[in-house]
C-alpha atoms as a PDB file:
ATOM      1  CA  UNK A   1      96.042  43.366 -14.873  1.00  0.00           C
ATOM      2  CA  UNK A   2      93.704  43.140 -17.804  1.00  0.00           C
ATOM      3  CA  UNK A   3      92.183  39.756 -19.178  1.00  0.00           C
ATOM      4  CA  UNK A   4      94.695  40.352 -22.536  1.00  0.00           C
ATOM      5  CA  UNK A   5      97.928  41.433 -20.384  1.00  0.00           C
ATOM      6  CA  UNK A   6      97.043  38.191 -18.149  1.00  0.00           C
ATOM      7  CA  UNK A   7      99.337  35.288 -19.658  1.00  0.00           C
ATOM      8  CA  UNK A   8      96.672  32.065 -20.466  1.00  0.00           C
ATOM      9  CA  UNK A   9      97.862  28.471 -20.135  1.00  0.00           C
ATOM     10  CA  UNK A  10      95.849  25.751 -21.309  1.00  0.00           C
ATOM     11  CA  UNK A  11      95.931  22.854 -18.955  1.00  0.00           C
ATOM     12  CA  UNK A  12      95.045  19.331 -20.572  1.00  0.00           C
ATOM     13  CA  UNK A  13      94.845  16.623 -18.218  1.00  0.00           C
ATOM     14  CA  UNK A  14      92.099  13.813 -18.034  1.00  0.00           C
ATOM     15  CA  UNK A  15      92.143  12.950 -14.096  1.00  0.00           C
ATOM     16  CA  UNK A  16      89.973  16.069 -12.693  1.00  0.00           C
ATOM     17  CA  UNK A  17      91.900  15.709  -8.865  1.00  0.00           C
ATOM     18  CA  UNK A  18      95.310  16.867 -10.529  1.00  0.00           C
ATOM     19  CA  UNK A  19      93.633  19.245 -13.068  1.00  0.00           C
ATOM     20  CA  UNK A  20      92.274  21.090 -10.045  1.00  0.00           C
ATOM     21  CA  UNK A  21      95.721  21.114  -8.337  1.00  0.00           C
ATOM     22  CA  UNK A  22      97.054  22.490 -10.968  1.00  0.00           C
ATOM     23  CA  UNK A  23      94.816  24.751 -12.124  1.00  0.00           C
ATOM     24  CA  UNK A  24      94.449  26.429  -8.718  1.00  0.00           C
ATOM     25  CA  UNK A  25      98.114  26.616  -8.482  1.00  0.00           C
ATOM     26  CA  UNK A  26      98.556  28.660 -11.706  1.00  0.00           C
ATOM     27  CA  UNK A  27      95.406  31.092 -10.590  1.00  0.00           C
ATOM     28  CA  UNK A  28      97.562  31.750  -7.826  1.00  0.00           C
ATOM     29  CA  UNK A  29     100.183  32.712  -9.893  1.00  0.00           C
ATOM     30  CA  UNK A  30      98.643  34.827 -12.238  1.00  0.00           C
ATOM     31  CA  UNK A  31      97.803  33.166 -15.036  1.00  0.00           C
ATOM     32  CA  UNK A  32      94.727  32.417 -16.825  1.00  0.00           C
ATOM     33  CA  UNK A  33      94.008  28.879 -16.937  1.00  0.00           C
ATOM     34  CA  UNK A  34      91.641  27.040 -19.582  1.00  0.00           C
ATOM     35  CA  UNK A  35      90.739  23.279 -19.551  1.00  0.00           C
ATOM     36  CA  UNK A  36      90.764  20.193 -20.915  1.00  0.00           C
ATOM     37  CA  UNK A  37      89.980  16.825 -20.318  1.00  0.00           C
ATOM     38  CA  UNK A  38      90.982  14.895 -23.118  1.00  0.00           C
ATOM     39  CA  UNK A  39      92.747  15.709 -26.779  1.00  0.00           C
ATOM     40  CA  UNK A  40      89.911  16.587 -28.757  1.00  0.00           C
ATOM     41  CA  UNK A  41      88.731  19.231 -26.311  1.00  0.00           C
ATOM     42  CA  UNK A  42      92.174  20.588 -26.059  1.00  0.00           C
ATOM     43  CA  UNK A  43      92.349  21.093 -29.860  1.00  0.00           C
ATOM     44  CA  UNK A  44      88.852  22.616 -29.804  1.00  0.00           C
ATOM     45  CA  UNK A  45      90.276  25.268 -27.150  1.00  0.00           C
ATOM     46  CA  UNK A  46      93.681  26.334 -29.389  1.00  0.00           C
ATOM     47  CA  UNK A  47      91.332  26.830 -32.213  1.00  0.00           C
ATOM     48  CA  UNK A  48      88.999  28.860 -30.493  1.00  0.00           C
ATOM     49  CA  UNK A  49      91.357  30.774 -27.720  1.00  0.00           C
ATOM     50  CA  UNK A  50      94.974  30.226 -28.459  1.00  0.00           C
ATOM     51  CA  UNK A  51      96.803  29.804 -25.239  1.00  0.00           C
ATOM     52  CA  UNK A  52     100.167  31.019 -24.446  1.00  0.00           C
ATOM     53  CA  UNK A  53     101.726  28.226 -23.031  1.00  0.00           C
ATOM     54  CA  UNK A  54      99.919  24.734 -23.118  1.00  0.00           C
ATOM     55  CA  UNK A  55     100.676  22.034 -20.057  1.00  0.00           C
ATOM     56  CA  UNK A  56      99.864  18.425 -22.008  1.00  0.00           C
ATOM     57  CA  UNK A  57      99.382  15.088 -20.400  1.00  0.00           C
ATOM     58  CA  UNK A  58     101.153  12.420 -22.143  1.00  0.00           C
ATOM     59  CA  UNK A  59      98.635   9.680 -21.283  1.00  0.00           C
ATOM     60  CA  UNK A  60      94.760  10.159 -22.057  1.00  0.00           C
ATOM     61  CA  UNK A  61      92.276   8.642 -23.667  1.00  0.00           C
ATOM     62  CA  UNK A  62      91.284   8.422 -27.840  1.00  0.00           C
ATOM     63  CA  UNK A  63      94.121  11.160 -28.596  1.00  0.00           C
ATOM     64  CA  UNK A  64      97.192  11.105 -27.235  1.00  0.00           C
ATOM     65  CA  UNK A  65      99.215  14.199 -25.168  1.00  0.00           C
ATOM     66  CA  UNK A  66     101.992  13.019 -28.288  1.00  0.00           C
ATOM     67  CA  UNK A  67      99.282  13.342 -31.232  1.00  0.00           C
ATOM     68  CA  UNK A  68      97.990  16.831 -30.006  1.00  0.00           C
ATOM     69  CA  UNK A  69     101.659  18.163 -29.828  1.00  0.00           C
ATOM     70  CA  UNK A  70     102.208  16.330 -33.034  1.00  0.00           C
ATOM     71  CA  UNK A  71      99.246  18.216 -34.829  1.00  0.00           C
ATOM     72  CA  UNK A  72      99.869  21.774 -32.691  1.00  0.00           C
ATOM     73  CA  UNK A  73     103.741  21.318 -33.885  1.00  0.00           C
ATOM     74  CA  UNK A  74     102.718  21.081 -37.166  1.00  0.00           C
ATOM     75  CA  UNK A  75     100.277  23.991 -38.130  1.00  0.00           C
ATOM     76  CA  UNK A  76     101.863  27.267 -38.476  1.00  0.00           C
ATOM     77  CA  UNK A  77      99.012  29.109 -36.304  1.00  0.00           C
ATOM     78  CA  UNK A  78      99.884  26.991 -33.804  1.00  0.00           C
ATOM     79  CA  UNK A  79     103.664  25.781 -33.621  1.00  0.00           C
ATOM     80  CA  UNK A  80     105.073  28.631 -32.125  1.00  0.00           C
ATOM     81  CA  UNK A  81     103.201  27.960 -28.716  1.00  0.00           C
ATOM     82  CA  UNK A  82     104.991  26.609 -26.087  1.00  0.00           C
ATOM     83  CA  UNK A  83     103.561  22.886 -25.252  1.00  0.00           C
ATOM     84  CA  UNK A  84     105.426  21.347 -22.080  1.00  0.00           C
ATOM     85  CA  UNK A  85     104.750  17.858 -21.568  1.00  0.00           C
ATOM     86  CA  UNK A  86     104.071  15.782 -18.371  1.00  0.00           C
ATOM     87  CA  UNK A  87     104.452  12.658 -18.323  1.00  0.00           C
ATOM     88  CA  UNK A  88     104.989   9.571 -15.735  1.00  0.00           C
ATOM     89  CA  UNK A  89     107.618   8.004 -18.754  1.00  0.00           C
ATOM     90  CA  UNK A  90     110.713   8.771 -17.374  1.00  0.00           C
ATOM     91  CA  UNK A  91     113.005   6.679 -19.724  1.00  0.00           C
ATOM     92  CA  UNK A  92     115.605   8.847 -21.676  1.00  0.00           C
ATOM     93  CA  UNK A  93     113.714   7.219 -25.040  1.00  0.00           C
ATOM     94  CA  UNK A  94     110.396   8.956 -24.234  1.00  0.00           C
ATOM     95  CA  UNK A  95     112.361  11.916 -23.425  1.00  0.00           C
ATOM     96  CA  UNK A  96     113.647  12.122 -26.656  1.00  0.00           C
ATOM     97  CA  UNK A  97     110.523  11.379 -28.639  1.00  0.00           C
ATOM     98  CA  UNK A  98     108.526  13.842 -26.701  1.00  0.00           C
ATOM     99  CA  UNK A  99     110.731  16.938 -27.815  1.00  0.00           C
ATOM    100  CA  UNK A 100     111.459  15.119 -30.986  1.00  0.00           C
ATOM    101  CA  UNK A 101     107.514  15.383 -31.213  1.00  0.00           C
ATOM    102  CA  UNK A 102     108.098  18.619 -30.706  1.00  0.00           C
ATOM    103  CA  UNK A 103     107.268  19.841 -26.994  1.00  0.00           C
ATOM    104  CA  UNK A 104     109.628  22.500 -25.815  1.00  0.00           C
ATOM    105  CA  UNK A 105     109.808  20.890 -22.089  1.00  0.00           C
ATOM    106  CA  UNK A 106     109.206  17.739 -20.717  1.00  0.00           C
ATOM    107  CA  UNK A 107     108.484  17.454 -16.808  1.00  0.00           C
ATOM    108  CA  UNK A 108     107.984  13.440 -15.139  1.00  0.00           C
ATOM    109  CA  UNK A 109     106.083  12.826 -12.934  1.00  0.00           C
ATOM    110  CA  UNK A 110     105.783  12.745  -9.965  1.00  0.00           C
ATOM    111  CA  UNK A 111     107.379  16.921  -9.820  1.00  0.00           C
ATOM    112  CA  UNK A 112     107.652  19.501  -7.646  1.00  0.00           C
ATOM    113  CA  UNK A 113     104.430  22.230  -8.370  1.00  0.00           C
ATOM    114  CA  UNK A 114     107.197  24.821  -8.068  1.00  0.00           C
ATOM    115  CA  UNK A 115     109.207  23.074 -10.573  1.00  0.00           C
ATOM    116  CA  UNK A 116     106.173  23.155 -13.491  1.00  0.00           C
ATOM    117  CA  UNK A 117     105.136  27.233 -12.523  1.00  0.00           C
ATOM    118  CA  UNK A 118     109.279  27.932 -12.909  1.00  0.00           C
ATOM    119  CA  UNK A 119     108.999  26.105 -16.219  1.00  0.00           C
ATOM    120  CA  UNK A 120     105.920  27.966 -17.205  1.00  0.00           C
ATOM    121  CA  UNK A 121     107.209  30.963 -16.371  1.00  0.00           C
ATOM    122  CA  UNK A 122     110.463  29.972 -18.639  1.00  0.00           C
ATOM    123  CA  UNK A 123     108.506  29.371 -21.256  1.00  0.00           C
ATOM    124  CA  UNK A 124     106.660  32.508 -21.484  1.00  0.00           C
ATOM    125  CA  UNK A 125     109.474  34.281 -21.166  1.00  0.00           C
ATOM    126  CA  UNK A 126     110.046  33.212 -24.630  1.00  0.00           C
ATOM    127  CA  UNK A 127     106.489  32.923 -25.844  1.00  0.00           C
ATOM    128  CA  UNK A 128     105.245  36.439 -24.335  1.00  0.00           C
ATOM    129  CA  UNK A 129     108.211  38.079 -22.643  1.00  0.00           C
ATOM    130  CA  UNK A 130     106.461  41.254 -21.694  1.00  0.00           C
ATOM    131  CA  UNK A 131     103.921  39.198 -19.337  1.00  0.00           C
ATOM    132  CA  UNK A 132     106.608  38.309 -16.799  1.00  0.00           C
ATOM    133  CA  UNK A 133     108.149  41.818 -16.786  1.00  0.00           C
ATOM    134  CA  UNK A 134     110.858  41.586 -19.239  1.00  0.00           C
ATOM    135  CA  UNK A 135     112.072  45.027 -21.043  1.00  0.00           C
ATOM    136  CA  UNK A 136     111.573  44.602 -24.555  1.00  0.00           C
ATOM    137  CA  UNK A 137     113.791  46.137 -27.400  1.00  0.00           C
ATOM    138  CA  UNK A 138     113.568  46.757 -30.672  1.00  0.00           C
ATOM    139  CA  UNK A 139     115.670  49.157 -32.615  1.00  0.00           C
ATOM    140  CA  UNK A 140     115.843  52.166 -30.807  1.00  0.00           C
ATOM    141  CA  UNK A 141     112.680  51.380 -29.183  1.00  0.00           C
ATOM    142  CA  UNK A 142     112.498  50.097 -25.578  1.00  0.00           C
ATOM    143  CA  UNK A 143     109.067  49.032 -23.884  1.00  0.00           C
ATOM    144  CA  UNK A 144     109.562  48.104 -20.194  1.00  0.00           C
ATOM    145  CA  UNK A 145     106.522  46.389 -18.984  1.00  0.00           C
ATOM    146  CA  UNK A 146     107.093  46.907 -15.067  1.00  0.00           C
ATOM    147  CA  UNK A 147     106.780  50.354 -15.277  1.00  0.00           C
ATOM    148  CA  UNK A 148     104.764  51.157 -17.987  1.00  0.00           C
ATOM    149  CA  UNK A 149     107.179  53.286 -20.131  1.00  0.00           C
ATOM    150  CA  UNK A 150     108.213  53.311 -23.409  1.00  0.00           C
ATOM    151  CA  UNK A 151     111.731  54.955 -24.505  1.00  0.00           C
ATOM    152  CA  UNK A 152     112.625  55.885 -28.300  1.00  0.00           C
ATOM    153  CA  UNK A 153     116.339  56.496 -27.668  1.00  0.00           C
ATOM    154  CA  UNK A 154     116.710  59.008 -24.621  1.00  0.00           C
ATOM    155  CA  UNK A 155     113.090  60.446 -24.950  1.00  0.00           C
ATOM    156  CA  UNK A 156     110.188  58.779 -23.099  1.00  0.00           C
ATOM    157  CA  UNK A 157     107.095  58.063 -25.298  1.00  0.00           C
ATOM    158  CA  UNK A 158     103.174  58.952 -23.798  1.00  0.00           C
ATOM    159  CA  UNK A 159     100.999  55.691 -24.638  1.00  0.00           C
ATOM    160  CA  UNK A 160      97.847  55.086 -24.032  1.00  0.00           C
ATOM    161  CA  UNK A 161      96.988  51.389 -22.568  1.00  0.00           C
ATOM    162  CA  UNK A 162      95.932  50.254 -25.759  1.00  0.00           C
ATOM    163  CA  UNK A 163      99.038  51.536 -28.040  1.00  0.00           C
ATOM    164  CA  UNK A 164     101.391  50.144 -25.263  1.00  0.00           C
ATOM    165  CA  UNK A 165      99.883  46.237 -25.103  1.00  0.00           C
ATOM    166  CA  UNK A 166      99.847  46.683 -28.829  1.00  0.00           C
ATOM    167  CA  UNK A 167     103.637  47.780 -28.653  1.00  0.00           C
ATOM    168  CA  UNK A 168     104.215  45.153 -26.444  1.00  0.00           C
ATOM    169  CA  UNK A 169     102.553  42.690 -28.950  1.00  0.00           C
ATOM    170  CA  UNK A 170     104.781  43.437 -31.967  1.00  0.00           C
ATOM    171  CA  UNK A 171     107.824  43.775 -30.078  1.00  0.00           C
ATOM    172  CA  UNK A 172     107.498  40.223 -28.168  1.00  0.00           C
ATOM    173  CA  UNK A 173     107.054  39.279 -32.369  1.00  0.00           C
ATOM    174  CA  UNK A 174     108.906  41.493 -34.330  1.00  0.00           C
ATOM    175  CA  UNK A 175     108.775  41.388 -38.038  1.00  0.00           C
ATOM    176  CA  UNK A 176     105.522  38.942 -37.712  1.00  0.00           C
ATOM    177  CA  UNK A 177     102.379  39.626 -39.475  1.00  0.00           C
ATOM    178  CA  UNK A 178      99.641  40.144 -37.439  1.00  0.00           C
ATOM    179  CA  UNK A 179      96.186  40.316 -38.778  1.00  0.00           C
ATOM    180  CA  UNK A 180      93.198  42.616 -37.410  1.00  0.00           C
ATOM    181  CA  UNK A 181      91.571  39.550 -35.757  1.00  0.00           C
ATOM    182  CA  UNK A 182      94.410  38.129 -33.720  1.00  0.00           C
ATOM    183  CA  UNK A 183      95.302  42.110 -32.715  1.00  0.00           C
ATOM    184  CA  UNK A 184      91.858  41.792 -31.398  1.00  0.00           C
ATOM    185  CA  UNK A 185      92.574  38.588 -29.512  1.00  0.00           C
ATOM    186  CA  UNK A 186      95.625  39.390 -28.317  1.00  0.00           C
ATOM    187  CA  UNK A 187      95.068  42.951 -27.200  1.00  0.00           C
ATOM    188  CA  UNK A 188      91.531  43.669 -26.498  1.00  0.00           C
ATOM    189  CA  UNK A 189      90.503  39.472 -25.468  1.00  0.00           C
ATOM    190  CA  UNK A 190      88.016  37.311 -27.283  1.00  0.00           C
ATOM    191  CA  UNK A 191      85.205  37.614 -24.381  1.00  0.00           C
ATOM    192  CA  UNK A 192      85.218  41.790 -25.396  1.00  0.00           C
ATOM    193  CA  UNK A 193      83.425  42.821 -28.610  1.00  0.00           C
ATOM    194  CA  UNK A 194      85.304  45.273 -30.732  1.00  0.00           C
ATOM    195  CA  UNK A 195      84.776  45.897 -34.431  1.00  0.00           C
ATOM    196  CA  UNK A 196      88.200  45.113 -36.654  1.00  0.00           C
ATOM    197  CA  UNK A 197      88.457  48.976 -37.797  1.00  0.00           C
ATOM    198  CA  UNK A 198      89.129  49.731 -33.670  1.00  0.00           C
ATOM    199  CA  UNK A 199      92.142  48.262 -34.500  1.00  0.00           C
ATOM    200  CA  UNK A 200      92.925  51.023 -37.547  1.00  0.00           C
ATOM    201  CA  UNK A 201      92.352  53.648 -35.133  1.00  0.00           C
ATOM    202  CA  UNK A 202      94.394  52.127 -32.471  1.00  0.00           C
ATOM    203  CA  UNK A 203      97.495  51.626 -34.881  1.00  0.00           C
ATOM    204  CA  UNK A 204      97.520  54.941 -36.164  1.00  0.00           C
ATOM    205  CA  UNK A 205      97.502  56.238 -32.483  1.00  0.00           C
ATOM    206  CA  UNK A 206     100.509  54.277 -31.959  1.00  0.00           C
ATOM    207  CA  UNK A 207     102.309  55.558 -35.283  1.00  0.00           C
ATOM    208  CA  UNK A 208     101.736  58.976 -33.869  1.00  0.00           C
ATOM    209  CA  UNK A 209     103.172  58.235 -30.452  1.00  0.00           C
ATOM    210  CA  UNK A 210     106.061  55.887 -31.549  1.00  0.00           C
ATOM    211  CA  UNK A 211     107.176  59.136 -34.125  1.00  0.00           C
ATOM    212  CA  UNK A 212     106.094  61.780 -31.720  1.00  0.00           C
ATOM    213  CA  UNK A 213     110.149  63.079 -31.365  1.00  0.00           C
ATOM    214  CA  UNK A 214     111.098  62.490 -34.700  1.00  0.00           C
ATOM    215  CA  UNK A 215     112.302  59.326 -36.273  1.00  0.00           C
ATOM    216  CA  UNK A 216     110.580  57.159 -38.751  1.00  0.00           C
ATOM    217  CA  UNK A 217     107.433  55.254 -38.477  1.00  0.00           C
ATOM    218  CA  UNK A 218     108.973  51.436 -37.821  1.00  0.00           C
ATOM    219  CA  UNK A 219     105.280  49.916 -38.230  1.00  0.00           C
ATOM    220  CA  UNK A 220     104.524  48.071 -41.312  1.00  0.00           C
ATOM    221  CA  UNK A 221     100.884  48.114 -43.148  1.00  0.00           C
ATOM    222  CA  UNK A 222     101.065  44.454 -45.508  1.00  0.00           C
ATOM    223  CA  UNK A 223      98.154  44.896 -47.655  1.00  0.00           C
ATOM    224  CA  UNK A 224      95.404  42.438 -47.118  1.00  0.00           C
ATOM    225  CA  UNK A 225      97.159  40.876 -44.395  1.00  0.00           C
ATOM    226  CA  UNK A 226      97.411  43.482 -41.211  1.00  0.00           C
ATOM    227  CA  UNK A 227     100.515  44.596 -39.514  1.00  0.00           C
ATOM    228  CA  UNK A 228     104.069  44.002 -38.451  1.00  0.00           C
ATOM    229  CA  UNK A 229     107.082  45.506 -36.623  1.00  0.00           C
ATOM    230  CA  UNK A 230     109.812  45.876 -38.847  1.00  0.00           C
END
Protein backbone atom coordinates (compact mmCIF):
# COMPACT_ATOMS: atom_id res chain seq x y z
CA UNK A 1 0.00 0.00 0.00
CA UNK A 2 1.04 3.42 -1.15
CA UNK A 3 1.53 6.52 1.26
CA UNK A 4 -1.96 8.09 -0.56
CA UNK A 5 -4.01 4.62 -0.46
CA UNK A 6 -2.75 4.43 3.37
CA UNK A 7 -5.76 5.97 5.49
CA UNK A 8 -3.99 8.98 7.92
CA UNK A 9 -5.39 9.71 11.38
CA UNK A 10 -4.29 12.57 13.25
CA UNK A 11 -3.83 11.76 16.86
CA UNK A 12 -4.03 14.88 19.33
CA UNK A 13 -3.29 14.11 22.76
CA UNK A 14 -1.03 16.16 25.24
CA UNK A 15 0.29 13.23 27.67
CA UNK A 16 3.18 11.64 25.32
CA UNK A 17 2.79 7.87 27.36
CA UNK A 18 -0.84 7.46 25.79
CA UNK A 19 0.05 9.24 22.48
CA UNK A 20 2.64 6.51 22.01
CA UNK A 21 0.10 3.76 22.89
CA UNK A 22 -1.94 4.86 20.61
CA UNK A 23 -0.04 5.77 17.95
CA UNK A 24 1.76 2.41 17.84
CA UNK A 25 -1.51 0.72 17.97
CA UNK A 26 -2.87 2.39 14.79
CA UNK A 27 0.73 1.69 12.88
CA UNK A 28 -0.15 -1.70 13.56
CA UNK A 29 -3.22 -1.39 11.96
CA UNK A 30 -2.42 0.29 8.98
CA UNK A 31 -2.89 3.60 9.27
CA UNK A 32 -0.81 6.58 9.03
CA UNK A 33 -0.60 8.38 12.15
CA UNK A 34 0.38 12.24 12.58
CA UNK A 35 0.78 14.09 15.95
CA UNK A 36 -0.12 16.46 18.17
CA UNK A 37 0.43 17.64 21.43
CA UNK A 38 -1.76 20.36 22.06
CA UNK A 39 -4.65 22.37 19.88
CA UNK A 40 -2.67 24.75 18.10
CA UNK A 41 -0.36 22.11 16.67
CA UNK A 42 -3.28 20.02 15.73
CA UNK A 43 -4.80 22.89 13.69
CA UNK A 44 -1.37 23.58 12.14
CA UNK A 45 -1.39 19.75 10.93
CA UNK A 46 -5.23 19.86 9.21
CA UNK A 47 -4.06 22.90 7.45
CA UNK A 48 -1.03 21.55 6.21
CA UNK A 49 -1.95 17.57 5.76
CA UNK A 50 -5.61 17.00 6.14
CA UNK A 51 -6.15 13.80 7.97
CA UNK A 52 -8.81 11.35 7.39
CA UNK A 53 -10.05 10.72 10.59
CA UNK A 54 -8.83 12.90 13.63
CA UNK A 55 -8.71 11.18 17.40
CA UNK A 56 -9.11 14.57 19.80
CA UNK A 57 -8.46 14.78 23.48
CA UNK A 58 -11.06 16.63 25.26
CA UNK A 59 -8.74 18.00 27.97
CA UNK A 60 -5.40 19.94 27.00
CA UNK A 61 -3.89 22.85 27.57
CA UNK A 62 -4.56 26.78 25.96
CA UNK A 63 -7.13 25.20 23.31
CA UNK A 64 -9.46 22.91 24.10
CA UNK A 65 -10.19 19.16 22.27
CA UNK A 66 -14.04 21.15 22.18
CA UNK A 67 -12.60 24.50 20.50
CA UNK A 68 -10.55 22.57 17.79
CA UNK A 69 -13.70 20.46 16.85
CA UNK A 70 -15.61 23.65 17.20
CA UNK A 71 -13.33 25.51 14.58
CA UNK A 72 -12.69 22.05 12.28
CA UNK A 73 -16.75 21.73 12.40
CA UNK A 74 -17.06 24.94 11.19
CA UNK A 75 -14.83 25.50 8.01
CA UNK A 76 -16.03 23.84 4.99
CA UNK A 77 -12.38 22.39 4.08
CA UNK A 78 -12.50 20.85 7.09
CA UNK A 79 -16.06 19.73 8.47
CA UNK A 80 -16.46 16.79 6.59
CA UNK A 81 -13.55 14.96 8.53
CA UNK A 82 -14.38 12.64 10.95
CA UNK A 83 -13.20 14.02 14.60
CA UNK A 84 -13.92 11.30 17.42
CA UNK A 85 -13.51 12.55 20.76
CA UNK A 86 -11.95 11.01 23.95
CA UNK A 87 -12.65 12.09 26.82
CA UNK A 88 -12.54 11.00 30.73
CA UNK A 89 -16.27 13.12 31.03
CA UNK A 90 -18.52 10.47 31.08
CA UNK A 91 -21.75 12.38 32.11
CA UNK A 92 -24.61 12.11 29.46
CA UNK A 93 -24.31 16.29 29.42
CA UNK A 94 -20.75 16.20 28.01
CA UNK A 95 -21.91 13.57 25.77
CA UNK A 96 -24.27 15.66 24.30
CA UNK A 97 -22.22 18.81 23.97
CA UNK A 98 -19.37 16.98 22.45
CA UNK A 99 -21.45 15.79 19.29
CA UNK A 100 -23.52 18.87 19.65
CA UNK A 101 -19.94 20.48 19.10
CA UNK A 102 -19.90 18.52 16.42
CA UNK A 103 -17.62 15.27 16.82
CA UNK A 104 -19.04 12.30 15.04
CA UNK A 105 -18.01 9.80 18.07
CA UNK A 106 -17.32 10.17 21.47
CA UNK A 107 -15.23 7.33 23.33
CA UNK A 108 -14.62 7.78 27.64
CA UNK A 109 -12.13 6.93 29.02
CA UNK A 110 -10.76 4.62 30.32
CA UNK A 111 -11.68 2.19 26.69
CA UNK A 112 -10.82 -0.76 25.28
CA UNK A 113 -7.80 -0.03 22.33
CA UNK A 114 -9.93 -2.40 20.26
CA UNK A 115 -12.92 -0.39 20.89
CA UNK A 116 -11.20 3.16 19.43
CA UNK A 117 -9.40 1.10 16.09
CA UNK A 118 -13.28 -0.46 15.52
CA UNK A 119 -14.47 3.13 15.77
CA UNK A 120 -11.78 4.38 13.50
CA UNK A 121 -12.30 1.97 11.21
CA UNK A 122 -16.26 2.99 11.32
CA UNK A 123 -15.50 6.16 10.67
CA UNK A 124 -13.52 5.79 7.63
CA UNK A 125 -15.78 3.72 6.31
CA UNK A 126 -17.72 6.80 5.85
CA UNK A 127 -14.93 9.30 5.41
CA UNK A 128 -12.81 7.10 2.80
CA UNK A 129 -14.72 3.88 2.18
CA UNK A 130 -12.38 2.48 -0.39
CA UNK A 131 -9.41 2.35 2.32
CA UNK A 132 -11.04 -0.43 4.34
CA UNK A 133 -12.04 -2.46 1.25
CA UNK A 134 -15.48 -1.38 0.57
CA UNK A 135 -16.86 -1.76 -3.24
CA UNK A 136 -17.75 1.52 -4.35
CA UNK A 137 -20.67 2.39 -6.82
CA UNK A 138 -21.61 4.93 -8.77
CA UNK A 139 -23.99 4.75 -11.65
CA UNK A 140 -23.12 1.97 -13.60
CA UNK A 141 -19.70 2.16 -12.38
CA UNK A 142 -18.34 -0.23 -9.71
CA UNK A 143 -14.68 0.13 -8.22
CA UNK A 144 -13.87 -2.74 -5.80
CA UNK A 145 -10.82 -1.87 -3.90
CA UNK A 146 -9.83 -5.55 -2.70
CA UNK A 147 -9.22 -6.65 -5.93
CA UNK A 148 -8.27 -3.96 -7.90
CA UNK A 149 -11.04 -3.98 -10.60
CA UNK A 150 -13.21 -1.68 -11.94
CA UNK A 151 -16.66 -2.80 -13.71
CA UNK A 152 -18.79 -0.38 -16.09
CA UNK A 153 -21.90 -2.58 -16.18
CA UNK A 154 -20.81 -6.27 -17.16
CA UNK A 155 -17.43 -5.18 -18.79
CA UNK A 156 -14.27 -4.92 -16.66
CA UNK A 157 -12.32 -1.61 -17.10
CA UNK A 158 -8.05 -1.70 -17.49
CA UNK A 159 -6.74 1.16 -15.00
CA UNK A 160 -3.68 2.12 -14.37
CA UNK A 161 -2.79 2.74 -10.45
CA UNK A 162 -3.13 6.26 -10.82
CA UNK A 163 -6.69 6.42 -12.77
CA UNK A 164 -7.99 3.78 -10.22
CA UNK A 165 -7.00 5.82 -6.69
CA UNK A 166 -8.30 8.74 -8.66
CA UNK A 167 -11.60 6.68 -9.38
CA UNK A 168 -11.62 5.70 -6.04
CA UNK A 169 -11.31 9.42 -4.95
CA UNK A 170 -14.39 10.75 -6.78
CA UNK A 171 -16.45 7.87 -6.13
CA UNK A 172 -15.86 7.86 -2.12
CA UNK A 173 -17.12 11.90 -3.06
CA UNK A 174 -19.30 11.90 -5.79
CA UNK A 175 -20.57 15.07 -7.25
CA UNK A 176 -17.74 17.05 -5.08
CA UNK A 177 -15.42 19.44 -6.60
CA UNK A 178 -12.08 18.60 -6.36
CA UNK A 179 -9.38 20.98 -7.27
CA UNK A 180 -5.85 20.06 -8.94
CA UNK A 181 -4.09 20.57 -5.55
CA UNK A 182 -6.12 18.36 -3.26
CA UNK A 183 -6.10 15.57 -6.39
CA UNK A 184 -2.47 15.94 -5.74
CA UNK A 185 -2.81 15.40 -2.00
CA UNK A 186 -5.08 12.91 -2.07
CA UNK A 187 -3.73 10.75 -4.85
CA UNK A 188 -0.13 11.24 -5.40
CA UNK A 189 0.70 12.49 -1.22
CA UNK A 190 2.06 15.84 -0.16
CA UNK A 191 5.77 14.40 0.64
CA UNK A 192 5.87 13.53 -3.57
CA UNK A 193 6.45 16.47 -5.95
CA UNK A 194 4.22 16.50 -8.96
CA UNK A 195 3.40 19.52 -11.11
CA UNK A 196 -0.67 20.35 -11.15
CA UNK A 197 -0.87 19.63 -15.11
CA UNK A 198 0.13 15.65 -14.03
CA UNK A 199 -3.13 15.77 -12.89
CA UNK A 200 -4.65 16.86 -16.63
CA UNK A 201 -2.92 14.02 -18.02
CA UNK A 202 -3.99 11.65 -15.42
CA UNK A 203 -7.80 12.65 -15.81
CA UNK A 204 -7.91 12.35 -19.35
CA UNK A 205 -6.37 8.78 -18.98
CA UNK A 206 -9.18 7.99 -16.82
CA UNK A 207 -11.92 9.52 -19.28
CA UNK A 208 -10.46 7.18 -21.81
CA UNK A 209 -10.60 4.10 -19.63
CA UNK A 210 -13.95 4.85 -17.81
CA UNK A 211 -15.55 5.23 -21.78
CA UNK A 212 -13.35 2.58 -23.22
CA UNK A 213 -16.80 0.19 -24.03
CA UNK A 214 -18.98 2.83 -24.85
CA UNK A 215 -21.05 4.95 -22.58
CA UNK A 216 -20.64 8.55 -21.75
CA UNK A 217 -17.86 10.31 -20.07
CA UNK A 218 -19.48 10.73 -16.26
CA UNK A 219 -16.42 13.11 -15.25
CA UNK A 220 -17.08 16.70 -14.91
CA UNK A 221 -14.41 19.61 -15.92
CA UNK A 222 -15.88 22.98 -13.58
CA UNK A 223 -13.95 25.71 -15.04
CA UNK A 224 -11.51 27.32 -12.73
CA UNK A 225 -12.29 25.03 -10.08
CA UNK A 226 -11.04 21.23 -11.09
CA UNK A 227 -13.13 18.18 -11.22
CA UNK A 228 -16.08 16.16 -10.05
CA UNK A 229 -18.00 12.88 -10.48
CA UNK A 230 -21.29 13.51 -11.60
Amino acid sequence: MSRSDQPSVLLVEDEPAQREVLAYNLEAEGFRVLQAADGEEAMEIVADTPPDVIVLDWMMPNVSGIEVCRRLKSRPETRMIPVIMLSARSEEIDRIRGLETGADDYVVKPYAVAELMARVRANLRRSRPATVGVVLEWGDIRLDPETHRVFRGDKVLKLGPTEFRLLATFMERPGRVYSREALLDRVWGRDIYVETRTVDVHIGRLRKALTQHGGEDPLRTVRGAGYALG
